[in-house]
Protein backbone atom coordinates (compact mmCIF):
# COMPACT_ATOMS: atom_id res chain seq x y z
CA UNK A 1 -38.31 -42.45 -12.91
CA UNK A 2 -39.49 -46.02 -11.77
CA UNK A 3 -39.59 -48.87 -13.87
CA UNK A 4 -40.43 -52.79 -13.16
CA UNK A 5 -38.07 -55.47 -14.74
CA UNK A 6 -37.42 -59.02 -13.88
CA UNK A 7 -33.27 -59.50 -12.92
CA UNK A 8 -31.07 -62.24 -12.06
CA UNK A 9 -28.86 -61.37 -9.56
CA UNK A 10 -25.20 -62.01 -10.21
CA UNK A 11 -23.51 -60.92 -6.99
CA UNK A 12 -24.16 -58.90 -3.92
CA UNK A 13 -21.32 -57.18 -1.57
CA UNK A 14 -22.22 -55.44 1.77
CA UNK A 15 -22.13 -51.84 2.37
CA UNK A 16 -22.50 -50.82 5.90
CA UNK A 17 -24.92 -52.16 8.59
CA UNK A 18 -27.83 -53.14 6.39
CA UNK A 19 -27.36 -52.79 2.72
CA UNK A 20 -26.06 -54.12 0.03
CA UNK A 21 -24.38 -53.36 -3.30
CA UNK A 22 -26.17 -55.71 -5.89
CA UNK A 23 -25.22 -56.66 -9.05
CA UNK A 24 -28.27 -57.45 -11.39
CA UNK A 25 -28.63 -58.66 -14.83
CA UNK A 26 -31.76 -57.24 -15.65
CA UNK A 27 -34.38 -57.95 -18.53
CA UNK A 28 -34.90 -53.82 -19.92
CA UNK A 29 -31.00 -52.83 -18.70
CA UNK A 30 -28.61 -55.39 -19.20
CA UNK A 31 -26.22 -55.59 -15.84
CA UNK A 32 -26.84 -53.06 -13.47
CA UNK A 33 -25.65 -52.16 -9.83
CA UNK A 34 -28.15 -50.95 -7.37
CA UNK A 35 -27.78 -49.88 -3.52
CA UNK A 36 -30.00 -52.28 -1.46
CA UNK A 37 -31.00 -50.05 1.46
CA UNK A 38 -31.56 -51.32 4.27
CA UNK A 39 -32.33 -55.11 3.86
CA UNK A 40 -30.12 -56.83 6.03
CA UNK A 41 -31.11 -57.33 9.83
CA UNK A 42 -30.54 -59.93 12.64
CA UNK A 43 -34.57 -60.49 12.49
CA UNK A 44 -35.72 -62.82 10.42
CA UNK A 45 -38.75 -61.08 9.43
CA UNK A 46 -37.15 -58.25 8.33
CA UNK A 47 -34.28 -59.90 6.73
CA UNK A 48 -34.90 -59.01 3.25
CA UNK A 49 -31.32 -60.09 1.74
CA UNK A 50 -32.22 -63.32 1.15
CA UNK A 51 -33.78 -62.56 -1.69
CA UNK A 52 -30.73 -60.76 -3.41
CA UNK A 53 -28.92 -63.98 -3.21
CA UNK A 54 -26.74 -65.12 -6.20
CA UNK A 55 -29.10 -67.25 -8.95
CA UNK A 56 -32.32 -64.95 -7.66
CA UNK A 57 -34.82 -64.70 -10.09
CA UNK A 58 -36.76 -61.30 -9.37
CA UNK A 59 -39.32 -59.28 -10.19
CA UNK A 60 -37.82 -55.56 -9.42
CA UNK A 61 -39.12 -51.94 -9.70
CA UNK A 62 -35.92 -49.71 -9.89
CA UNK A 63 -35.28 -46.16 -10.32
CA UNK A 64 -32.90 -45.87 -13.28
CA UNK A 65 -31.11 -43.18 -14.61
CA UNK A 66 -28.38 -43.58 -17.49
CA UNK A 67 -25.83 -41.26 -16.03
CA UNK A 68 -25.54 -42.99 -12.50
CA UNK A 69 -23.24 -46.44 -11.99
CA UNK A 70 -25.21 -47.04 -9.21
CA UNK A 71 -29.13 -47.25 -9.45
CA UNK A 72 -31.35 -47.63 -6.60
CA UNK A 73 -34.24 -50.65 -6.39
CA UNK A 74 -37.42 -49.68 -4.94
CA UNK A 75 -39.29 -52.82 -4.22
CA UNK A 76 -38.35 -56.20 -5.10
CA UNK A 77 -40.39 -59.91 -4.97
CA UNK A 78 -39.86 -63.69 -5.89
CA UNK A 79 -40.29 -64.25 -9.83
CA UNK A 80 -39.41 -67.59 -9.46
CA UNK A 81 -39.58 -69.50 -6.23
CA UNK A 82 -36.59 -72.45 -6.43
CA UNK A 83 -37.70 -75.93 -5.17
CA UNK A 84 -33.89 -77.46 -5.28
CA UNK A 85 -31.30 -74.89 -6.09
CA UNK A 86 -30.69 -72.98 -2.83
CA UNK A 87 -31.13 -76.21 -1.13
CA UNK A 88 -29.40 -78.44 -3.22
CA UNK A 89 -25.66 -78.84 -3.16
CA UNK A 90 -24.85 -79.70 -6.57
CA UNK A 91 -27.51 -77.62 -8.07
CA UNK A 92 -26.45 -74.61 -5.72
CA UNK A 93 -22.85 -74.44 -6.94
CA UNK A 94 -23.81 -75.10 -10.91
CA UNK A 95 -26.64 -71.86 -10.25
CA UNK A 96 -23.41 -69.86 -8.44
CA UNK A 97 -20.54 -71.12 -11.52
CA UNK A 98 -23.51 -70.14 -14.26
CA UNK A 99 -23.92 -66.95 -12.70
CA UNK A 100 -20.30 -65.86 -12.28
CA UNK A 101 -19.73 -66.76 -15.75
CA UNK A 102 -22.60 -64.75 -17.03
CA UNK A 103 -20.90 -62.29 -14.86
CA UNK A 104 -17.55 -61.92 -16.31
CA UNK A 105 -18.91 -61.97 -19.30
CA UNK A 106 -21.50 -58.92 -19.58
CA UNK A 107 -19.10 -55.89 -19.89
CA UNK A 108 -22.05 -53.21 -21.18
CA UNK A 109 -25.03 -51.67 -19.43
CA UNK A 110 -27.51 -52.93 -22.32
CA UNK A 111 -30.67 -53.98 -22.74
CA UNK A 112 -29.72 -58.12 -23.95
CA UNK A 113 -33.44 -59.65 -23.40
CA UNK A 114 -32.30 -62.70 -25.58
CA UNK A 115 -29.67 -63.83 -23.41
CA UNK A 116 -32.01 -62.81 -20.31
CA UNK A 117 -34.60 -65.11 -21.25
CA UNK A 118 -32.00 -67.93 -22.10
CA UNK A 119 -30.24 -67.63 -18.95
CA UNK A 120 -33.37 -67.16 -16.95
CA UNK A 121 -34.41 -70.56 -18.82
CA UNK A 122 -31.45 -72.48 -18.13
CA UNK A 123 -31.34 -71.68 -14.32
CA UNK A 124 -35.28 -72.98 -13.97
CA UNK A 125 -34.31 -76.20 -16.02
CA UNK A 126 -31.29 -76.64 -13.18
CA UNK A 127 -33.97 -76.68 -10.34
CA UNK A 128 -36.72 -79.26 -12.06
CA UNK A 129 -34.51 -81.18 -14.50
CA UNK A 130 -33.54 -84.80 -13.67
CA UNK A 131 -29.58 -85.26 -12.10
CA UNK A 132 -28.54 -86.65 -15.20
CA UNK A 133 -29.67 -83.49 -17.25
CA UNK A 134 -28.27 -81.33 -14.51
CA UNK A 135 -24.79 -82.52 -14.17
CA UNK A 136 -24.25 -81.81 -18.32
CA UNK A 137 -26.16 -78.23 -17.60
CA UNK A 138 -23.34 -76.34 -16.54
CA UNK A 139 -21.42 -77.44 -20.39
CA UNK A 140 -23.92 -76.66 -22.19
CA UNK A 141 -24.61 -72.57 -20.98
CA UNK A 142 -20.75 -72.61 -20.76
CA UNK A 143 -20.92 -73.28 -25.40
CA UNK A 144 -24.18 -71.91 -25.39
CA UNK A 145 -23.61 -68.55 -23.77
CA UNK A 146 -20.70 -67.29 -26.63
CA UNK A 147 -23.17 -67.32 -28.66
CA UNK A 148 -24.68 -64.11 -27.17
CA UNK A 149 -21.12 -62.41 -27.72
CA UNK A 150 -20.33 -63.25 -30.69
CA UNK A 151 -17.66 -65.60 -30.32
CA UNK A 152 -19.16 -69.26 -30.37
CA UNK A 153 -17.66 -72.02 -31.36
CA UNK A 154 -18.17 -73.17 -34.76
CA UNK A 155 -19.92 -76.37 -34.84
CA UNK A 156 -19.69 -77.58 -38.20
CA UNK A 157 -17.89 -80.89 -37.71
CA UNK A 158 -18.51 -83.94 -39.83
CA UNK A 159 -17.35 -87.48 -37.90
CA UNK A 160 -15.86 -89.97 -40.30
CA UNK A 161 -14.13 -93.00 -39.30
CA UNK A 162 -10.60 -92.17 -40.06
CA UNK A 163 -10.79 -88.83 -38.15
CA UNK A 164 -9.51 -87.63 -35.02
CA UNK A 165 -11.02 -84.79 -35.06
CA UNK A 166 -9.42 -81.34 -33.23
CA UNK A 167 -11.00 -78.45 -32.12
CA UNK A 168 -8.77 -75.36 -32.00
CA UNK A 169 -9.82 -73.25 -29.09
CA UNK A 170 -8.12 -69.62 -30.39
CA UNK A 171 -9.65 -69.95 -33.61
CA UNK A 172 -13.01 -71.20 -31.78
CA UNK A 173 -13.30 -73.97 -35.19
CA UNK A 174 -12.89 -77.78 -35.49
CA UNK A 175 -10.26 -78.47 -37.95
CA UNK A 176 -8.71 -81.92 -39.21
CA UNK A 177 -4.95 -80.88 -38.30
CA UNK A 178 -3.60 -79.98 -35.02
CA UNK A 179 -2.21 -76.08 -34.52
CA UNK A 180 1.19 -75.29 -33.23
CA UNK A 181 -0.17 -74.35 -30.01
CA UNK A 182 -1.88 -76.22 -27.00
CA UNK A 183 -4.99 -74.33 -26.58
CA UNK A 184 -6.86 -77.29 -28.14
CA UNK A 185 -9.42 -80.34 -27.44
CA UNK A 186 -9.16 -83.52 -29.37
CA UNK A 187 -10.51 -87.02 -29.91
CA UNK A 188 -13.60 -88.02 -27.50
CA UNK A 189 -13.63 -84.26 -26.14
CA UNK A 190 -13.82 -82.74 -29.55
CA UNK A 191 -15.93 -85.45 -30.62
CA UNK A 192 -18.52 -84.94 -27.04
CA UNK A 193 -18.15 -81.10 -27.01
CA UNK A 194 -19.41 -81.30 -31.23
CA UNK A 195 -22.79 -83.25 -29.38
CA UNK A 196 -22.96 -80.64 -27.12
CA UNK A 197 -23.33 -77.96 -29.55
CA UNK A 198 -25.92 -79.62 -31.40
CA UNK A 199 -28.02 -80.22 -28.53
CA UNK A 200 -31.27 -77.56 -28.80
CA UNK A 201 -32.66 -78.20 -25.62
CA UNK A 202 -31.39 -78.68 -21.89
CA UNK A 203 -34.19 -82.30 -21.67
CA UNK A 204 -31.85 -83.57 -24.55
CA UNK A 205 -28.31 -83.83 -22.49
CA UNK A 206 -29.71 -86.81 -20.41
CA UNK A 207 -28.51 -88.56 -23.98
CA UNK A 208 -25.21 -87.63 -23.62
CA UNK A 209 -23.21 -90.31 -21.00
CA UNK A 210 -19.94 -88.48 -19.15
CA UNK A 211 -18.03 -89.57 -16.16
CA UNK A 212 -17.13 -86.95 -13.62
CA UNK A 213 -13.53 -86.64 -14.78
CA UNK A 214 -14.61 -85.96 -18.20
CA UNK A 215 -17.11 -82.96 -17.36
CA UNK A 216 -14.28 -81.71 -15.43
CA UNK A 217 -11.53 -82.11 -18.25
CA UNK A 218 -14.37 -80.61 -20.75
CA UNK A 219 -14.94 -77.85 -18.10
CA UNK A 220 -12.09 -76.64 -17.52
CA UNK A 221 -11.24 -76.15 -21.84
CA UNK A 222 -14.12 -74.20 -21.84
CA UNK A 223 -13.22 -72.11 -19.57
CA UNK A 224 -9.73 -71.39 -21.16
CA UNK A 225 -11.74 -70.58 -24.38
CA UNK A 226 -13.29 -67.80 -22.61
CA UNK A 227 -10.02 -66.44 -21.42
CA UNK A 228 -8.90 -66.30 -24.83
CA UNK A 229 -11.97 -64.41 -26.14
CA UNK A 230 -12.26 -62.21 -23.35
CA UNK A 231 -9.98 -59.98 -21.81
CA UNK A 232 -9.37 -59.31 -18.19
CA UNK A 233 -11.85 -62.97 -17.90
CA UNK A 234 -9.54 -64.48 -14.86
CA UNK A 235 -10.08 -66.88 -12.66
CA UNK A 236 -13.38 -68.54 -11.57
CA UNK A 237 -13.93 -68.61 -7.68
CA UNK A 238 -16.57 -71.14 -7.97
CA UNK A 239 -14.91 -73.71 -10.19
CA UNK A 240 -12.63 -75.00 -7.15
CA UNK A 241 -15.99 -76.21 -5.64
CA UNK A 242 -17.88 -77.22 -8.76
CA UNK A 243 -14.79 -79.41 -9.72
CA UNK A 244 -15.58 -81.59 -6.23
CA UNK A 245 -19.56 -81.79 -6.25
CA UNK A 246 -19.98 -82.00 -10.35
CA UNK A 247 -21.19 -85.80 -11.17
């Protein structure tokens, strides 16, 4: 059976000549993998893999089946044509780091439209938002997407002038004393990644000033809070480059 679904594809690996292996996050299934046949070729024209690119947003009718791992796509089309993102260096390697992280973090094949339609939101705001709002983009889906998993950071955190405030990464909480361990962010971090959280929409960030070295410092926490919330979470290919184009 045949049904139509947007997706965002999260990776693609080649198998054989012309196909590919694609890994979808789809709006009905959750993440899927689907055989690609026969879309890559030396002719332009007929070159259809562009399309199954990383970041792609696309509108996809699939045969599906429950008791496969590996689904087939039938036809597939543009849902969302990017102006800036494939094009764009620093908007290019934010879509790719967004995507892997979405990646490593959907384990089930289930249907998750709320985090589909936030993702799918976030990676349209990366290719029309203003450079300032797109260098914070890649912080805020990094605290925004735990959220969908159930293990978001608390944001209840009340500034007063004799606080340093500390946020305790294992426990995922701000607290006013500072744990035995080292998994932690404190001061100005705690203090930026608190605005962070309350920020509702992506136009909002241009409000919040960072220099490149913080982003990366702030980056980097988050990504050690995923590693100790998710098992088998690793290591990020894409961060190496994000660290050197982020502004």
């Amino acid at each position: 059976m045949t049904h139509k679904t947007k997706g965002i594809v999260l990776r693609t690996v080649k198998y054989g000549e012309t196909s590919l292996v694609v890994t979808v996050f789809t709006e009905l299934f959750g993440v899927q993998t689907y055989m690609a046949n026969g879309v890559r070729s030396n002719k332009k024209s007929g070159n259809k893999s562009i399309m199954l690119q990383a970041g792609a947003i696309l509108d996809m009718e699939v045969y599906h089946n429950e008791l496969k791992n590996l689904q087939r796509i039938k036809e597939s089309s543009w849902a969302f044509i990017y102006d800036k993102v494939m094009s764009d260096v620093m908007r290019n390697s934010i879509a790719l780091f967004m995507v892997e992280l979405l990646f490593k973090s959907l384990r089930q094949p289930e249907g998750h439209p709320d985090l589909f339609y936030f993702s799918e939101d976030i990676l349209k705001q990366l290719d029309t938002a203003d450079q300032e709002v797109v260098a914070n983009l890649p912080l805020y889906f990094a605290l925004q997407l735990p959220y969908f998993f159930g293990f978001k950071i608390n944001e209840r955190f009340q500034q007063t002038d004799n606080e340093n405030p500390v946020l305790d990464l294992a426990e995922g909480k701000f607290t006013d004393e500072r744990p035995s361990h080292t998994h932690v962010l404190e001061g100005t971090n705690a203090m930026v990644t608190a605005e962070l959280l309350r920020t509702m929409h992506p136009d909002d960030l241009k409000e919040i000033k960072l220099n490149r070295h913080t982003r990366r410092e702030l980056l980097s926490k988050y990504l050690e809070y995923y590693a100790l919330h998710l098992p088998e979470f690793g290591q990020m290919k894409t961060w190496n480059v994000l660290q050197e184009v982020i502004g």
